[in-house]
C-alpha atoms as a PDB file:
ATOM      1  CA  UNK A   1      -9.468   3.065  12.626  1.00  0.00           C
ATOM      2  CA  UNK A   2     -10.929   5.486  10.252  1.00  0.00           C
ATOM      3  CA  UNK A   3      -9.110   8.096   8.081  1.00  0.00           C
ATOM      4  CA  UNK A   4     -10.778  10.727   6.255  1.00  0.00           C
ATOM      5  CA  UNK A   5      -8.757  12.797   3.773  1.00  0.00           C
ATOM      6  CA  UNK A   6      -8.703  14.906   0.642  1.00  0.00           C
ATOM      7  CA  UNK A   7      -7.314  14.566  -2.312  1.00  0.00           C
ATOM      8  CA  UNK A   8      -6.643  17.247  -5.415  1.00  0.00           C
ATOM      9  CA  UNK A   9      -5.257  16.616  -8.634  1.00  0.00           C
ATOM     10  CA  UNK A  10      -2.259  18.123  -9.054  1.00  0.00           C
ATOM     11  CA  UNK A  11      -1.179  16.923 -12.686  1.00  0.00           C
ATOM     12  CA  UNK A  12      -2.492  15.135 -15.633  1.00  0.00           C
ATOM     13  CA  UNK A  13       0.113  13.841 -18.236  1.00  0.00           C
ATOM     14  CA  UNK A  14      -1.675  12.332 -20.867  1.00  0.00           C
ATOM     15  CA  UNK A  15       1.268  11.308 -22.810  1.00  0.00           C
ATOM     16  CA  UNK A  16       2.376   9.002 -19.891  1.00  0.00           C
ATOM     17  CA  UNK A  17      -1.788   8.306 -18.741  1.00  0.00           C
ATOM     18  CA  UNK A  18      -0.417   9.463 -15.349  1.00  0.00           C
ATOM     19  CA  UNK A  19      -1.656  11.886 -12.967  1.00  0.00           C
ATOM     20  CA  UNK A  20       0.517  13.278  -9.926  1.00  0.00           C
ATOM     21  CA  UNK A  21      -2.472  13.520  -6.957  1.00  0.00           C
ATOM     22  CA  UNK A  22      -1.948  15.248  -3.433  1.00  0.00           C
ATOM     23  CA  UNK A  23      -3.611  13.473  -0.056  1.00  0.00           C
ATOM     24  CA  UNK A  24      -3.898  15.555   3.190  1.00  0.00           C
ATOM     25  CA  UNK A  25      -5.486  14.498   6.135  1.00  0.00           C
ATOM     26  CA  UNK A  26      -5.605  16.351   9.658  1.00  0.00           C
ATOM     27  CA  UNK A  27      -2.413  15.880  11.668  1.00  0.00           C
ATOM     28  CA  UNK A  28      -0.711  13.744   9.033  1.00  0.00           C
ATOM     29  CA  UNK A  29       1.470  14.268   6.486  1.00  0.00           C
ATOM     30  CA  UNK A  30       0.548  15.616   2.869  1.00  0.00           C
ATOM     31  CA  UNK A  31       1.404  12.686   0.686  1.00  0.00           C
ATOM     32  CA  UNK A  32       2.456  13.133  -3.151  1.00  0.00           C
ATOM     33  CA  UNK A  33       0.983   9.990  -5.312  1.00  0.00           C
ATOM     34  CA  UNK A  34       1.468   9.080  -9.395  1.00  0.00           C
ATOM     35  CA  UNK A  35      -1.042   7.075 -10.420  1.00  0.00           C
ATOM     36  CA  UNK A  36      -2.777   5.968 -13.728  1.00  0.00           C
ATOM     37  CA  UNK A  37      -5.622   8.280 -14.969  1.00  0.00           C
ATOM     38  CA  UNK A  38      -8.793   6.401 -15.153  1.00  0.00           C
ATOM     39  CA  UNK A  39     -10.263   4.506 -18.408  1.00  0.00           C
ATOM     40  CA  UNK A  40     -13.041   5.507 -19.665  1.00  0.00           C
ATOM     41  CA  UNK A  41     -16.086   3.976 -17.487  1.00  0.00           C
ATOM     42  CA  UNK A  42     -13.906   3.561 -14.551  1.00  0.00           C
ATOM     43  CA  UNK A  43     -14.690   5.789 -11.337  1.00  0.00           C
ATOM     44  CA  UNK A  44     -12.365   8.722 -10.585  1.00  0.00           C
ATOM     45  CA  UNK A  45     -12.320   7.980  -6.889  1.00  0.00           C
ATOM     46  CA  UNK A  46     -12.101   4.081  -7.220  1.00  0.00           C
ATOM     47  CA  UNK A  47      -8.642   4.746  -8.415  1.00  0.00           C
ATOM     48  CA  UNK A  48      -8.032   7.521  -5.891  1.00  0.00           C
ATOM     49  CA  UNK A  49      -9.122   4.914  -3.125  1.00  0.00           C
ATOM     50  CA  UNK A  50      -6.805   2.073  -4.573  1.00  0.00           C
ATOM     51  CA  UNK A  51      -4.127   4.673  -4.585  1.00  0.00           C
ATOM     52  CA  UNK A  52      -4.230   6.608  -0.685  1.00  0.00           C
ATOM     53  CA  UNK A  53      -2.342   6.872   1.584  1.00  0.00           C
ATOM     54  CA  UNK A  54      -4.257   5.270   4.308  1.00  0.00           C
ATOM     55  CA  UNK A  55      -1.879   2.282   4.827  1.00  0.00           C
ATOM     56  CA  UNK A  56       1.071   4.706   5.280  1.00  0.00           C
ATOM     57  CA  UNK A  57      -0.295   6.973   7.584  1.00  0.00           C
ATOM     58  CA  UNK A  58      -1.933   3.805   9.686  1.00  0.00           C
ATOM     59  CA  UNK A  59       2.037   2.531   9.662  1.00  0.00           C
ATOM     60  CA  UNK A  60       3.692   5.953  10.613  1.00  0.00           C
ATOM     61  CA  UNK A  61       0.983   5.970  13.694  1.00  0.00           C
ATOM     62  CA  UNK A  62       1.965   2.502  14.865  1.00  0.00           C
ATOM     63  CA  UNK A  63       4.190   2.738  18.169  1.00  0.00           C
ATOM     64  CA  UNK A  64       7.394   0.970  18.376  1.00  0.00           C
ATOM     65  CA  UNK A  65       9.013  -1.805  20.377  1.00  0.00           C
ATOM     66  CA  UNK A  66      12.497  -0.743  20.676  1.00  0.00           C
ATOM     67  CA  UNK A  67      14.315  -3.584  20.842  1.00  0.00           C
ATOM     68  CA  UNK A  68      17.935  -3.291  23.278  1.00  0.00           C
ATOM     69  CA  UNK A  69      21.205  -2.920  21.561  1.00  0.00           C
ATOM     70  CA  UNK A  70      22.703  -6.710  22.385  1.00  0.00           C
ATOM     71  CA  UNK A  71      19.682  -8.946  22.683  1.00  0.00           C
ATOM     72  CA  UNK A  72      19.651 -11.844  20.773  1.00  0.00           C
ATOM     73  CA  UNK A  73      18.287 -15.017  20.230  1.00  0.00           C
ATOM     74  CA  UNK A  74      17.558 -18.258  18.160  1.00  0.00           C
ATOM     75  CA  UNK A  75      15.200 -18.139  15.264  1.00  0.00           C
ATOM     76  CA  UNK A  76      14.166 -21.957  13.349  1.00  0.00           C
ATOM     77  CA  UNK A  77      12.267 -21.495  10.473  1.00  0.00           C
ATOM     78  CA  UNK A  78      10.532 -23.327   8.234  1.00  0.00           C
ATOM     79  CA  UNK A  79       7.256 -25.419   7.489  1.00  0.00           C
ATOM     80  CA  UNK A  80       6.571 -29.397   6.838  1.00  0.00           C
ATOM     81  CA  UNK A  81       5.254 -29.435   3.236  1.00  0.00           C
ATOM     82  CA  UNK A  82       3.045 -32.590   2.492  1.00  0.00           C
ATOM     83  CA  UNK A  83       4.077 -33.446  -0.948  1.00  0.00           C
ATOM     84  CA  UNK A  84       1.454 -35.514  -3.026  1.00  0.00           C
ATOM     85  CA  UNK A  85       2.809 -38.094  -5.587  1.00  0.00           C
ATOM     86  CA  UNK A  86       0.368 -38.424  -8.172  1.00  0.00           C
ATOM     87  CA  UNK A  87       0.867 -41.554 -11.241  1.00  0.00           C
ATOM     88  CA  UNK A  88       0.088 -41.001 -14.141  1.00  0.00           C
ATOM     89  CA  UNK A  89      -0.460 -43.467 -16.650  1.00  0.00           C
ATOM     90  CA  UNK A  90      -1.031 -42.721 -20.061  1.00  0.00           C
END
């Protein structure tokens, strides 16, 4: 799936190196992120990109399995763990 979507600076605090940034993309919600203002020599939109929204909106778009009020069931968890003994001699 591909996403395309704007973003605009909406703040800069530069007292807290934060900046408030708005995401819109067609059909989805506008989403409100705070996020670090870049260091010097590091890309605007690389920290804009680690930032979005994309995972959200991917999420929100997901259709649900409903499961029935009363079902239940029997869950076992849990995973052999092969423990290796190491000697050490000194």
């Amino acid at each position: 799936m591909q996403i395309t979507y704007e973003y605009k600076i909406i703040e800069v605090d530069e007292e807290s190196r934060t900046m408030l940034v708005e995401y819109t993309s067609p059909e989805r919600e506008d989403v409100l992120a705070s996020m670090p203002i870049p260091f010097e020599g590091q890309e605007l939109e690389a920290v804009i990109k680690e930032y979005s929204p994309v995972a959200l909106w991917v999420e929100v778009e997901k259709t649900l399995s409903i499961p029935s009020v009363g079902a239940s069931g029997a869950v076992t968890e849990g995973q052999s763990i092969d423990v290796l003994q190491n000697e050490v001699v000194l």
